[in-house]
C-alpha atoms as a PDB file:
ATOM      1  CA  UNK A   1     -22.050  81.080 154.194  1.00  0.00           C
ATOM      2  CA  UNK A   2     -25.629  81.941 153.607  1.00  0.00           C
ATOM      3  CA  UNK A   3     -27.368  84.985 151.459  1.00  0.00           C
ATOM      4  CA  UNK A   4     -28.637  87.164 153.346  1.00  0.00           C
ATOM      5  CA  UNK A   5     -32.746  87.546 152.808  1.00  0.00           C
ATOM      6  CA  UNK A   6     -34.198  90.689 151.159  1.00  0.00           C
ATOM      7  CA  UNK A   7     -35.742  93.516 152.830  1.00  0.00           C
ATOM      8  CA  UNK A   8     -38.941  94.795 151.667  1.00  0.00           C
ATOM      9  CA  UNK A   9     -39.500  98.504 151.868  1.00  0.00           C
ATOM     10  CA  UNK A  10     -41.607  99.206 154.119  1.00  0.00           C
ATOM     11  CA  UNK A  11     -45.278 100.920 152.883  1.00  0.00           C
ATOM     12  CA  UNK A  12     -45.864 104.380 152.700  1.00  0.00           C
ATOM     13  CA  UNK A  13     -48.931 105.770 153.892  1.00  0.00           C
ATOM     14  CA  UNK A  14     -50.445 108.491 152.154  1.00  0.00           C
ATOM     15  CA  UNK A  15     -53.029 111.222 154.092  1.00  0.00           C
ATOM     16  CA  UNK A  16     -55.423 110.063 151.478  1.00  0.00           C
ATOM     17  CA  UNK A  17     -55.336 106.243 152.384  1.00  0.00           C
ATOM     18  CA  UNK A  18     -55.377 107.395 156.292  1.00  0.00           C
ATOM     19  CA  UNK A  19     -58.425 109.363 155.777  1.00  0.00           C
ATOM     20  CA  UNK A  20     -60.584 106.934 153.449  1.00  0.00           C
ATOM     21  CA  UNK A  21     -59.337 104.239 156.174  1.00  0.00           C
ATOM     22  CA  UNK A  22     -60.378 106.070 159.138  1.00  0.00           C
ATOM     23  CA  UNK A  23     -63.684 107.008 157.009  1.00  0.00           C
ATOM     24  CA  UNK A  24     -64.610 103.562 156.523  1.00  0.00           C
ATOM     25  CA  UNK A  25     -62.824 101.862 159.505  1.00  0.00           C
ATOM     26  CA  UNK A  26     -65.365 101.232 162.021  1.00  0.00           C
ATOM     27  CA  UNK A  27     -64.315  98.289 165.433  1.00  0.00           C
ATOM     28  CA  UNK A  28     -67.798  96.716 167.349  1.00  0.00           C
ATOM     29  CA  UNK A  29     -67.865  98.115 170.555  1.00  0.00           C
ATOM     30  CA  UNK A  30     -67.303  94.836 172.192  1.00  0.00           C
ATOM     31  CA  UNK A  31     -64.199  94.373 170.374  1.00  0.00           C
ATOM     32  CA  UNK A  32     -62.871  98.219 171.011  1.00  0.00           C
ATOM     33  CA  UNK A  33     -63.607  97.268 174.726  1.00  0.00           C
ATOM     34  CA  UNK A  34     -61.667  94.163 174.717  1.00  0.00           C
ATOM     35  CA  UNK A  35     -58.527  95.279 172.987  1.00  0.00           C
ATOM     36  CA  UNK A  36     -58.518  98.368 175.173  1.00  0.00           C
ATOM     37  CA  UNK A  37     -58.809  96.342 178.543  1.00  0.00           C
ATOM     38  CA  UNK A  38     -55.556  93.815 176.945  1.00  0.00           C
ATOM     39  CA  UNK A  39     -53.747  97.245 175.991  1.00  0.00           C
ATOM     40  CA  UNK A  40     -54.182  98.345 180.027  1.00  0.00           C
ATOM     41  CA  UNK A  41     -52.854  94.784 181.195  1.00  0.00           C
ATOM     42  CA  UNK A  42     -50.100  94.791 178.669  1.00  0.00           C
ATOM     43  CA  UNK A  43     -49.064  98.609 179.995  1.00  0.00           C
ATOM     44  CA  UNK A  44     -49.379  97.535 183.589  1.00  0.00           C
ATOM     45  CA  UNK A  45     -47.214  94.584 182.852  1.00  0.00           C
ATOM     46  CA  UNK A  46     -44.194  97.149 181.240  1.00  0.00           C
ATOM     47  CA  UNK A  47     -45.038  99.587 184.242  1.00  0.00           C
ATOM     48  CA  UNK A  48     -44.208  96.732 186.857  1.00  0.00           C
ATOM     49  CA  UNK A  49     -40.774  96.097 185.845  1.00  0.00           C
ATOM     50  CA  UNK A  50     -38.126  96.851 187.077  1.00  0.00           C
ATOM     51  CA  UNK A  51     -35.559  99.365 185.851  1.00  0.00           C
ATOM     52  CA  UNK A  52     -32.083  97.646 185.272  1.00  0.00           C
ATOM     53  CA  UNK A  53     -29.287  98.869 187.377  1.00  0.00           C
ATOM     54  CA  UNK A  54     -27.504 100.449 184.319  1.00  0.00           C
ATOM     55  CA  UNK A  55     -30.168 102.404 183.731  1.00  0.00           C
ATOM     56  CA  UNK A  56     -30.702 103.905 187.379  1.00  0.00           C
ATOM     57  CA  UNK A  57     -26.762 104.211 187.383  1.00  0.00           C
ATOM     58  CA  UNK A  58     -27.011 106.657 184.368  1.00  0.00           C
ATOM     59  CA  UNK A  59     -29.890 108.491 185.743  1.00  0.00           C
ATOM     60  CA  UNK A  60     -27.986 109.361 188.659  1.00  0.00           C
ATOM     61  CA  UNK A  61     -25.137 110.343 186.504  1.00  0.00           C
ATOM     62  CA  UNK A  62     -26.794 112.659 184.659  1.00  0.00           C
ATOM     63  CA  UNK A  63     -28.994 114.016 187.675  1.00  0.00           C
ATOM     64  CA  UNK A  64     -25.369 114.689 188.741  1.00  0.00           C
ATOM     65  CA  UNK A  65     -23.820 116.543 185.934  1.00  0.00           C
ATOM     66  CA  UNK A  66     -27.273 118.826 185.918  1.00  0.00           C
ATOM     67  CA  UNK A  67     -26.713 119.915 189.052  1.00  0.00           C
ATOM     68  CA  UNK A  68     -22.860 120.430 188.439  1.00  0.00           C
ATOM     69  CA  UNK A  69     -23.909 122.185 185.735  1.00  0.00           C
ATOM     70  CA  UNK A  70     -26.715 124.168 187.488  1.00  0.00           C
ATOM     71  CA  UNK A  71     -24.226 125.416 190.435  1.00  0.00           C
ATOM     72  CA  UNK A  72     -21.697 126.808 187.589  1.00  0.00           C
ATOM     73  CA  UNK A  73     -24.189 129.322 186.342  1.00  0.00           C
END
């Protein structure tokens, strides 16, 4: 049987570390360019999958039941 390994809490960040970070944060525009064009190709990649069937069965369920719902009122 093993130990299970510790969990760390994770960091809290305070609004004064956020602001003195964003104060002194600055990215080259080269770089900002760069991780915003691999953010876009990582989004289209999630928008061009497909939804499972498990999902689209649920979303039809529930479509249903609104309009069951809907024609009670």
């Amino acid at each position: 049987m093993t130990t299970p390994k510790s969990v760390q809490p994770a960091q809290s960040v305070t609004a004064e570390s956020a602001m003195s970070t964003e104060q002194t944060a600055s990215i080259d525009a080269g770089i900002q360019g760069a991780l915003g064009r691999k953010l876009r190709e990582s989004y289209e990649e999630v928008v061009r999958e497909t939804v499972p069937d498990k999902f689209l069965q649920l979303l039809d369920q529930l479509k249903k039941s609104e309009k069951d719902k809907a024609g009670e009122s």
